[in-house]
Protein backbone atom coordinates (compact mmCIF):
# COMPACT_ATOMS: atom_id res chain seq x y z
CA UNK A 1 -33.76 -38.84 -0.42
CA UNK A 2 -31.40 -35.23 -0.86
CA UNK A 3 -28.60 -36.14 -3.76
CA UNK A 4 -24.97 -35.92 -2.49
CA UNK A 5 -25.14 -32.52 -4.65
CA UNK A 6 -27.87 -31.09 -3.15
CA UNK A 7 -26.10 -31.51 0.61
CA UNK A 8 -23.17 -30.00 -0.72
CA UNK A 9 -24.89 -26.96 -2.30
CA UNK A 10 -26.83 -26.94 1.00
CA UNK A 11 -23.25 -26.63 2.83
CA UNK A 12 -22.38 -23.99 0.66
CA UNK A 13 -25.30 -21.51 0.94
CA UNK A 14 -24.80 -22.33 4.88
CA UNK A 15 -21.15 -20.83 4.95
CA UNK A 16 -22.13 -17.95 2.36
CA UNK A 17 -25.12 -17.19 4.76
CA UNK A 18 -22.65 -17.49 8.07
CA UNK A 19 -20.25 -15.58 5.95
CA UNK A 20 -22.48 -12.71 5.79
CA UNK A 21 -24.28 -12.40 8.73
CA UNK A 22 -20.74 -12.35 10.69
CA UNK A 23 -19.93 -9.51 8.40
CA UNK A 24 -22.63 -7.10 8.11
CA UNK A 25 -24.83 -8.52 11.43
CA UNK A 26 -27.69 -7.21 12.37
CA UNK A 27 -28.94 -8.09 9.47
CA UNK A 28 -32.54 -9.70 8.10
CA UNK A 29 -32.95 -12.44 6.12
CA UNK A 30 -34.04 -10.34 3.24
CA UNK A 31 -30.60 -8.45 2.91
CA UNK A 32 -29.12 -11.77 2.83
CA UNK A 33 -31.22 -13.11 0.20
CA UNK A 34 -30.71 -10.18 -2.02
CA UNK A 35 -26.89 -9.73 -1.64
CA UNK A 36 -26.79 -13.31 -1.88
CA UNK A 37 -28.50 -13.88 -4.97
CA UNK A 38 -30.27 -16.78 -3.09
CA UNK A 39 -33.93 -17.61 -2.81
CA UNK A 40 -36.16 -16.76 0.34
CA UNK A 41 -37.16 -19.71 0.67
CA UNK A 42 -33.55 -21.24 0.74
CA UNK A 43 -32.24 -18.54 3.10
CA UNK A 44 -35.45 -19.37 5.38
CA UNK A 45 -34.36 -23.43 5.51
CA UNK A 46 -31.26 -22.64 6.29
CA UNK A 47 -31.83 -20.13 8.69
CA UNK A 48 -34.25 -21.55 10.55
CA UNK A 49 -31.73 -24.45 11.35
CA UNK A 50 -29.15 -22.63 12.25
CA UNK A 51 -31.69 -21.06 14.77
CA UNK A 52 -32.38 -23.95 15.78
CA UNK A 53 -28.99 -25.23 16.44
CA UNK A 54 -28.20 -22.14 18.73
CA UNK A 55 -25.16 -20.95 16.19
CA UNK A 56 -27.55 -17.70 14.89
CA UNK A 57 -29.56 -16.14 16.75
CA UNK A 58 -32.70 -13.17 16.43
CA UNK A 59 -31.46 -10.00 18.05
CA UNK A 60 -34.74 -7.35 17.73
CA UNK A 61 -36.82 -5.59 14.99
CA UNK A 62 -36.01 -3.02 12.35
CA UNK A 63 -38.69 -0.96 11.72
CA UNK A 64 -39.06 0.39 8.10
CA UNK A 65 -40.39 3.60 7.19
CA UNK A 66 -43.18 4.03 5.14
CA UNK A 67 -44.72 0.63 3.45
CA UNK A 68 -43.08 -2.78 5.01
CA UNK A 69 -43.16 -5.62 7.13
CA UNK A 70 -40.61 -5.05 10.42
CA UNK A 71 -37.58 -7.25 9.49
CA UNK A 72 -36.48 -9.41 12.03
CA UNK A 73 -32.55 -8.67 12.57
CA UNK A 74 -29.82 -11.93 12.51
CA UNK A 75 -26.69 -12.35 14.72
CA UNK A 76 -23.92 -15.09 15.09
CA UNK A 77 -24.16 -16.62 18.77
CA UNK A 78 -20.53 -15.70 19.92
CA UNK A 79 -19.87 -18.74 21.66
CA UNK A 80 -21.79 -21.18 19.61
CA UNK A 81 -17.96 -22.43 18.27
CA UNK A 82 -14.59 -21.11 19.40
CA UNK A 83 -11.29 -22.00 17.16
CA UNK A 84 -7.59 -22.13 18.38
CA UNK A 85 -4.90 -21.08 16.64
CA UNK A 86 -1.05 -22.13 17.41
CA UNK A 87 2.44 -20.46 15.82
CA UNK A 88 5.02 -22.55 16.81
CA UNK A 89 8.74 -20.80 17.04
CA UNK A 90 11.92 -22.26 18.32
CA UNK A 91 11.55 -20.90 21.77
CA UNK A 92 7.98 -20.23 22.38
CA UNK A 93 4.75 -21.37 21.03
CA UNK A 94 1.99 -18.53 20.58
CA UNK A 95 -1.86 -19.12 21.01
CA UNK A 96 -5.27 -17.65 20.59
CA UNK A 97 -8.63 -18.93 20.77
CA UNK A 98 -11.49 -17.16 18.73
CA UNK A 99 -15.57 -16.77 19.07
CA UNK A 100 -17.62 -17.38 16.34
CA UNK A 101 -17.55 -13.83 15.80
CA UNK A 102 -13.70 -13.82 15.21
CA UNK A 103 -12.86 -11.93 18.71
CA UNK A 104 -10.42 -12.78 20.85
CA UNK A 105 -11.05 -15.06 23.87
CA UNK A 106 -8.14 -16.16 25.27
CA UNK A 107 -4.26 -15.40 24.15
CA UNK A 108 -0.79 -16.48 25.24
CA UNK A 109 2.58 -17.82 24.71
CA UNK A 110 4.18 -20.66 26.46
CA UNK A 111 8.26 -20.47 26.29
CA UNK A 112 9.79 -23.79 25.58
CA UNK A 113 13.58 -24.03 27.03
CA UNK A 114 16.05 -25.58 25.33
CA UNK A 115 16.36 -28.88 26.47
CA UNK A 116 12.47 -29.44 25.59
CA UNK A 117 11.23 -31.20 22.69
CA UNK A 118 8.82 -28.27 21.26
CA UNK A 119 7.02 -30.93 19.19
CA UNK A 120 5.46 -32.73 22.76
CA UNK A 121 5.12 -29.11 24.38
CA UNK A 122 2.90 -28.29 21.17
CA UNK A 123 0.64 -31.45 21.41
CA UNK A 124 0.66 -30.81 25.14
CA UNK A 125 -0.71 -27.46 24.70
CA UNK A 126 -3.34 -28.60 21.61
CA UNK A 127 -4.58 -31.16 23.90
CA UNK A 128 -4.56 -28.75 26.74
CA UNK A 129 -6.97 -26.24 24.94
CA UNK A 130 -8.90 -28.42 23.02
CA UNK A 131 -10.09 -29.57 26.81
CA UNK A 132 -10.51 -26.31 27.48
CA UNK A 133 -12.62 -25.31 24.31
CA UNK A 134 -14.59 -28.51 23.17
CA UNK A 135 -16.67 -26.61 21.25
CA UNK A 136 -13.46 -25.63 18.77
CA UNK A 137 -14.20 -26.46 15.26
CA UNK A 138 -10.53 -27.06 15.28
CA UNK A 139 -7.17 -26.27 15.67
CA UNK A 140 -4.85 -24.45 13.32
CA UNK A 141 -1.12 -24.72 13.48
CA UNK A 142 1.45 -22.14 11.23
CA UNK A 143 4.48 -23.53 11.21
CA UNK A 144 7.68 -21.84 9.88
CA UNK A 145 8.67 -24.08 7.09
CA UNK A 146 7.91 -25.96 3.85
CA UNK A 147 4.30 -27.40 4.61
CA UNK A 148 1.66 -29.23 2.32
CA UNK A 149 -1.74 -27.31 3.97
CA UNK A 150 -3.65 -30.51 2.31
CA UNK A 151 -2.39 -33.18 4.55
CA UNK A 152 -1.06 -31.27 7.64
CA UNK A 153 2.51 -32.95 6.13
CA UNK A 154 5.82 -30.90 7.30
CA UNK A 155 8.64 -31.57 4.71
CA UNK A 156 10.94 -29.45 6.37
CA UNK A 157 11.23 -26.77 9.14
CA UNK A 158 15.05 -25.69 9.56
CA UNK A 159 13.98 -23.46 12.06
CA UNK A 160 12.93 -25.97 14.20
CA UNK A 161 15.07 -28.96 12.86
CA UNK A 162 12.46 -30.85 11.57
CA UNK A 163 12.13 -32.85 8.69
CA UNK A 164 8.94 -35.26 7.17
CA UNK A 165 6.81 -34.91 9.99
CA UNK A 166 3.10 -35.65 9.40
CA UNK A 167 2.02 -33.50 12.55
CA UNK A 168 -1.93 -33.29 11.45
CA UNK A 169 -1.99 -36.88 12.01
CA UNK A 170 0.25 -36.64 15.23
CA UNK A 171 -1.83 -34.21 16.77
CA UNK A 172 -5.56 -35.57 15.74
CA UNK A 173 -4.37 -38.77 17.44
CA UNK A 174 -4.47 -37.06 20.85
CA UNK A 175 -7.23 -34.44 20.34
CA UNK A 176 -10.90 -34.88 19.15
CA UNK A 177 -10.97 -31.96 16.99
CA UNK A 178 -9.69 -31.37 12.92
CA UNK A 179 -6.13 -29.71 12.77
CA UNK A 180 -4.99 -27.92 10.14
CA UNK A 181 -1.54 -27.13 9.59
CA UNK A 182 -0.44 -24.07 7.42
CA UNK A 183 2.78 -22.25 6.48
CA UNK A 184 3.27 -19.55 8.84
CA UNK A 185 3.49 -16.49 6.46
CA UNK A 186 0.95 -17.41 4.52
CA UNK A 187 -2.11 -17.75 7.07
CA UNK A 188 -0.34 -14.77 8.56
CA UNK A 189 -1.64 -13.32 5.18
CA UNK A 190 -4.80 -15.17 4.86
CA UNK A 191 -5.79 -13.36 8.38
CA UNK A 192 -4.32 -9.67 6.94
CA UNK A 193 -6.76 -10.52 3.83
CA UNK A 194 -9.74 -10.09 6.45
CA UNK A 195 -9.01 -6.34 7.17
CA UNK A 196 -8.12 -5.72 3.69
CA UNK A 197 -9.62 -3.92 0.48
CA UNK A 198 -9.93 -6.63 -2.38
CA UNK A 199 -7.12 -6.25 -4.83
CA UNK A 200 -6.64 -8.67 -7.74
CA UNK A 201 -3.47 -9.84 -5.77
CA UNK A 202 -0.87 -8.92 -3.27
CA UNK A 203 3.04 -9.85 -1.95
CA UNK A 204 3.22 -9.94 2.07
CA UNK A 205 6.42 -9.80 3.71
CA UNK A 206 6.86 -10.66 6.91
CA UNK A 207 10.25 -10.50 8.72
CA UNK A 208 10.20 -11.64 12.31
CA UNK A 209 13.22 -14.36 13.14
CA UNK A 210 13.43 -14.81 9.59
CA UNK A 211 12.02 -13.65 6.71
CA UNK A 212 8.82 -14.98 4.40
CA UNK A 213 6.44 -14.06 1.61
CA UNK A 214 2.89 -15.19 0.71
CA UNK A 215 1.43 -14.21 -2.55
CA UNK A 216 -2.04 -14.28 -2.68
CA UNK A 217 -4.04 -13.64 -6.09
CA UNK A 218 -7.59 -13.33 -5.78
CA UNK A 219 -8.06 -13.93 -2.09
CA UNK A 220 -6.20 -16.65 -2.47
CA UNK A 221 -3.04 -18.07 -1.91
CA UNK A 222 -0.29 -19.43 -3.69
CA UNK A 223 0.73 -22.11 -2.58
CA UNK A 224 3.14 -23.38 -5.75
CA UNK A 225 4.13 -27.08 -7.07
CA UNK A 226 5.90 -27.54 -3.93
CA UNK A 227 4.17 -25.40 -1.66
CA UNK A 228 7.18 -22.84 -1.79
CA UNK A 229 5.65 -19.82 -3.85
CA UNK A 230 6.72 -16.67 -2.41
CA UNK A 231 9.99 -17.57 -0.24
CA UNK A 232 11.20 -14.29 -0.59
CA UNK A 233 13.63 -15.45 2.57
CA UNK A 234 15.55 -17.29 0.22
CA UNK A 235 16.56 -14.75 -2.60
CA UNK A 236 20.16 -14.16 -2.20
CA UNK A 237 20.19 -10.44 -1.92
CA UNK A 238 24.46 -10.96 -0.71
CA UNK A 239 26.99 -13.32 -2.68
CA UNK A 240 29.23 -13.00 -0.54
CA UNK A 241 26.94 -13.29 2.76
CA UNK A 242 26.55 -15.69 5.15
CA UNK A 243 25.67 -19.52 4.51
CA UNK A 244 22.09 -20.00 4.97
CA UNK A 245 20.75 -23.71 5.50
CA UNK A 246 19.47 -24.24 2.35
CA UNK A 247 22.86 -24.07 1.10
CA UNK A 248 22.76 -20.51 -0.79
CA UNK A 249 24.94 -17.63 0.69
CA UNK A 250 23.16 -14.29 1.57
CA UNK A 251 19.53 -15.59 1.33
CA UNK A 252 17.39 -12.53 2.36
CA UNK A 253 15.90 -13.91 6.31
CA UNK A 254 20.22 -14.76 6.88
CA UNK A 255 20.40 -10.87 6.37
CA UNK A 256 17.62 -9.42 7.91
CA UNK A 257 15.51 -11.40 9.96
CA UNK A 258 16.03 -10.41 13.11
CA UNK A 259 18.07 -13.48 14.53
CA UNK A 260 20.44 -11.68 11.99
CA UNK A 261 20.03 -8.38 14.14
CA UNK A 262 20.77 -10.37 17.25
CA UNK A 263 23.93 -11.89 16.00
CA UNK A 264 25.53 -8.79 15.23
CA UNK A 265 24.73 -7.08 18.17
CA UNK A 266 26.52 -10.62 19.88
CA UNK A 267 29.20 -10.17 17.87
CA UNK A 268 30.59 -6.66 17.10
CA UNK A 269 28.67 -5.04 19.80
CA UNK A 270 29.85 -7.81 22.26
CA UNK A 271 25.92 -7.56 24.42
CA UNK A 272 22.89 -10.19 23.93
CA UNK A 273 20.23 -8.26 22.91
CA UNK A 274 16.94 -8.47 25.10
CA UNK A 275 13.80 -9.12 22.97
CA UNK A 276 11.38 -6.96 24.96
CA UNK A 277 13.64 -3.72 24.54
CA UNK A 278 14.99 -3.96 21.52
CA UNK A 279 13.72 -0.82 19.99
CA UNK A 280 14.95 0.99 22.61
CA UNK A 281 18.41 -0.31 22.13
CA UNK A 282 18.64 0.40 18.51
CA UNK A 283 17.61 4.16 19.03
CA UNK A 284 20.15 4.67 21.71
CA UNK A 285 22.75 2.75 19.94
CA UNK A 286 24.27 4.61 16.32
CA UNK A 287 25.70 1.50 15.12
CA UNK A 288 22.16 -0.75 15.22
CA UNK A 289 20.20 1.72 13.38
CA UNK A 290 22.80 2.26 10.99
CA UNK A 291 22.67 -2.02 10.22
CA UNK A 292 18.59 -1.84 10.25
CA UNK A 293 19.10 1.32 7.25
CA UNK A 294 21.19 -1.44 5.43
CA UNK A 295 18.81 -3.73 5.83
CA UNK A 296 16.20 -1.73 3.91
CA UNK A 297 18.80 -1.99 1.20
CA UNK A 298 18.85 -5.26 0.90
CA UNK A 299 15.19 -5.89 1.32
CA UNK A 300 15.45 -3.32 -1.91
CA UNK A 301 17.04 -5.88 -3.79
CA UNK A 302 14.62 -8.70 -3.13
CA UNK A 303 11.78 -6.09 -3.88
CA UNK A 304 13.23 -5.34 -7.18
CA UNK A 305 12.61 -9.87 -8.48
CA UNK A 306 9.57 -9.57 -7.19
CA UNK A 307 8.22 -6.48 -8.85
CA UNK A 308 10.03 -7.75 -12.28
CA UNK A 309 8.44 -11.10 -11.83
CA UNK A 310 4.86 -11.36 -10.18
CA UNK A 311 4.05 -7.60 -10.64
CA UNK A 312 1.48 -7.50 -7.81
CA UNK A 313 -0.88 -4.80 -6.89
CA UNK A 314 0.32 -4.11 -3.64
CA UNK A 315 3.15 -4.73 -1.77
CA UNK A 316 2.49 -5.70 2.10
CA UNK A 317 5.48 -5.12 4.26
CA UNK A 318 5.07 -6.26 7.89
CA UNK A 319 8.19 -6.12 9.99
CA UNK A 320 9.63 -4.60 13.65
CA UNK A 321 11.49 -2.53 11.26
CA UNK A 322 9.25 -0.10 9.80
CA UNK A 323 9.01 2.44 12.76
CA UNK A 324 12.80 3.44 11.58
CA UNK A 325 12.44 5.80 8.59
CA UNK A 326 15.57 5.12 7.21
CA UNK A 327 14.85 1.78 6.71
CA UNK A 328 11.76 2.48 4.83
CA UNK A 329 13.48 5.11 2.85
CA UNK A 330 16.21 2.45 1.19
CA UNK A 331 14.05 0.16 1.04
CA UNK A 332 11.83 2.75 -1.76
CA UNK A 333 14.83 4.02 -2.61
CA UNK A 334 16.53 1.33 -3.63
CA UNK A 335 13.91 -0.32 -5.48
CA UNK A 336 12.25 1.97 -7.19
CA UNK A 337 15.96 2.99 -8.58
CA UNK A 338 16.87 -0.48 -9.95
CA UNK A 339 12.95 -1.30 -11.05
CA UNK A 340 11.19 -0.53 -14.72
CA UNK A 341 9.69 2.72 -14.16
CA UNK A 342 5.81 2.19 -14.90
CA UNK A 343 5.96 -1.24 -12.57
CA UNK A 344 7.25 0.71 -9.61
CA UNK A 345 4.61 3.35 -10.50
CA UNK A 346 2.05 0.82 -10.62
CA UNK A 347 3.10 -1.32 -7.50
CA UNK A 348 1.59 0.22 -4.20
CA UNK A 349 3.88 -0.70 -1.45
CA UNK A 350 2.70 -0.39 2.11
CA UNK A 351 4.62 -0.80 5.54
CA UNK A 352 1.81 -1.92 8.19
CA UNK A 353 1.70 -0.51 11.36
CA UNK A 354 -0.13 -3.11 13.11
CA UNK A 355 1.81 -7.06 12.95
CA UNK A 356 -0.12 -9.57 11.57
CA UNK A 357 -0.26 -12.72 13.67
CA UNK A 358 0.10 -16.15 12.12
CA UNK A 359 -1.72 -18.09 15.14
CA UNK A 360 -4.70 -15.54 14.75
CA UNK A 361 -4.97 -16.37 10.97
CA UNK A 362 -4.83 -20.26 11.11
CA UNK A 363 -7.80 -19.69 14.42
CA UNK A 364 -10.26 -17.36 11.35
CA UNK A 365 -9.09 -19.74 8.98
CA UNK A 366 -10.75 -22.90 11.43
CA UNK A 367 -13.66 -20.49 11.17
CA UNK A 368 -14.31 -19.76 7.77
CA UNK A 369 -12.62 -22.91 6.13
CA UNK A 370 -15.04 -24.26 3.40
């Protein structure tokens, strides 16, 4: 009879083994035991079953030259398992489902009006696609708020006016799949880590409606005592700014997100400003560029703590913003001015091109989860 240990090590060597094969397939069964550092005869077990099972699957022969057996070449079956992902915002909830191979099968968004309660449309739509996909291995859920990834608890969401509620559990009573619930900026970041170089650690930023951090130190991420390590939307970068709802004036997403950006175009511009064209506006329109190159001030000033007290490697910045040069030029500017010389000079700090999307990390996250 196997020990509880050995099934556990067992489990291990199968994820390390799936792990690899989705990164470097074809491959043979001797590159995985030598990268590895695992036994033939272990990789064999294991791979065998999975053959067996349908989730790998033998794709041809790789001739050698000179002395050598042909290797038989390894693949991942690509719809042995899908996984869903969900990002729920106040007005719309996002979706994608996954392969085992981590492409994209299906995508969407479903707007929620106003006088819908977007906790029912989101358990609607997990039950919905977990109908659709029963082979998920799960569902993953990135909320915007303070959430303990653990239990699937939400303590609080003031985006979304919520407050204590244990939504794994809400959810896995209607659906016959695992759910996993995340903060929303940091599986964002735990899905960027995928198409990254490793670094010994890293600061993503992401401003969308608001504006949220993830540090992540080893491939890992931070979650903090209270799950709030790197709320970089809550740094008061303005005494004298608005009143956020945690109580502070000027906190960073009140300043810059781009509800913020929205509100002032309501208010001294007197126009709503439409999501889809919104770039457009703000080149045709002096006054909106000339708030998004303050805003790179003031994201500055919140660069500044975080340099001075975290000191990562890189510095991730993923926002709407960064096709305006001027905004990326105070935000530098201003930081590397008001920053100790050798830790600017030692921080790298990037603006992405491409937006990282929170429902696509918590789907690879379903995927590669332990």
């Amino acid at each position: 009879m196997k020990s509880k240990g050995t099934a556990v090590l067992r489990e291990q060597n199968q994820k390390k083994i799936l792990d690899y094969i989705r990164a470097h397939q074809p491959c043979s069964r001797l590159e995985i035991a030598q990268d590895l550092g695992l036994s033939k005869n272990t990789i064999s077990l294991i791979v065998e079953q999975l053959l067996k099972d349908g989730i790998v699957a033998e794709s041809g022969i790789k001739e050698l030259h000179g002395a050598g057996r042909p290797r038989i070449m390894l693949t991942l079956v690509p719809d042995a398992f899908q996984s869903i992902g969900l990002l729920v915002q106040q007005d719309k909830l996002e979706y994608v489902v996954l392969d085992f191979r981590l492409n994209e099968i299906e995508e969407g968004e479903l707007r929620v009006s106003c006088d819908h309660d977007v906790l029912q449309e989101l358990i609607r739509l997990a039950e919905q696609l977990s109908k659709r996909y029963p082979n998920s291995k799960g569902i993953g859920i990135g909320i915007p708020g303070l959430v303990d990834p653990e239990t699937g608890y939400v303590y609080q969401s003031s985006k979304l006016d919520w407050k204590n509620i244990p939504l794994k559990q809400e959810i896995e009573r209607i659906v016959n799949q695992p759910v996993a619930v995340f903060n929303s900026v940091k599986i964002a970041a735990e899905g960027m880590l995928k198409d990254e170089n490793p670094l010994s650690s890293y600061f993503y930023i992401r401003i969308s409606e608001g504006v949220g951090g993830a540090y992540i130190i080893n491939d890992h991420i931070v979650n903090g005592n209270s799950w709030t390590a790197g709320e970089i939307g809550h740094i008061s970068v303005d005494p004298e700014g608005p009143l956020c709802k945690c109580g502070q004036r000027g906190c960073l997403e009140q300043m810059i997100g781009l509800n913020a950006l929205k509100e002032y175009a309501n208010q001294v511009m007197g126009y709503q400003m439409n999501t889809n064209d919104w770039i457009k506006m703000i080149q045709n329109d002096s006054r909106l560029n000339k708030e998004i190159t303050r805003y790179g001030l003031l994201l500055g000033r919140a660069l500044v703590q975080v340099i001075h007290l975290i000191n990562p490697q890189k510095i991730i910045i993923d926002s709407p913003y960064n096709i305006f040069d001027p905004f990326r030029t105070n935000t530098l500017e201003y930081s590397q001015k008001h920053t100790l010389p050798y830790a600017f000079e030692k921080t790298e700090v990037t603006f992405t091109n491409e937006r990282f999307s929170p429902a696509k990390g918590a789907a690879i996250s379903i995927l590669l989860k332990d």
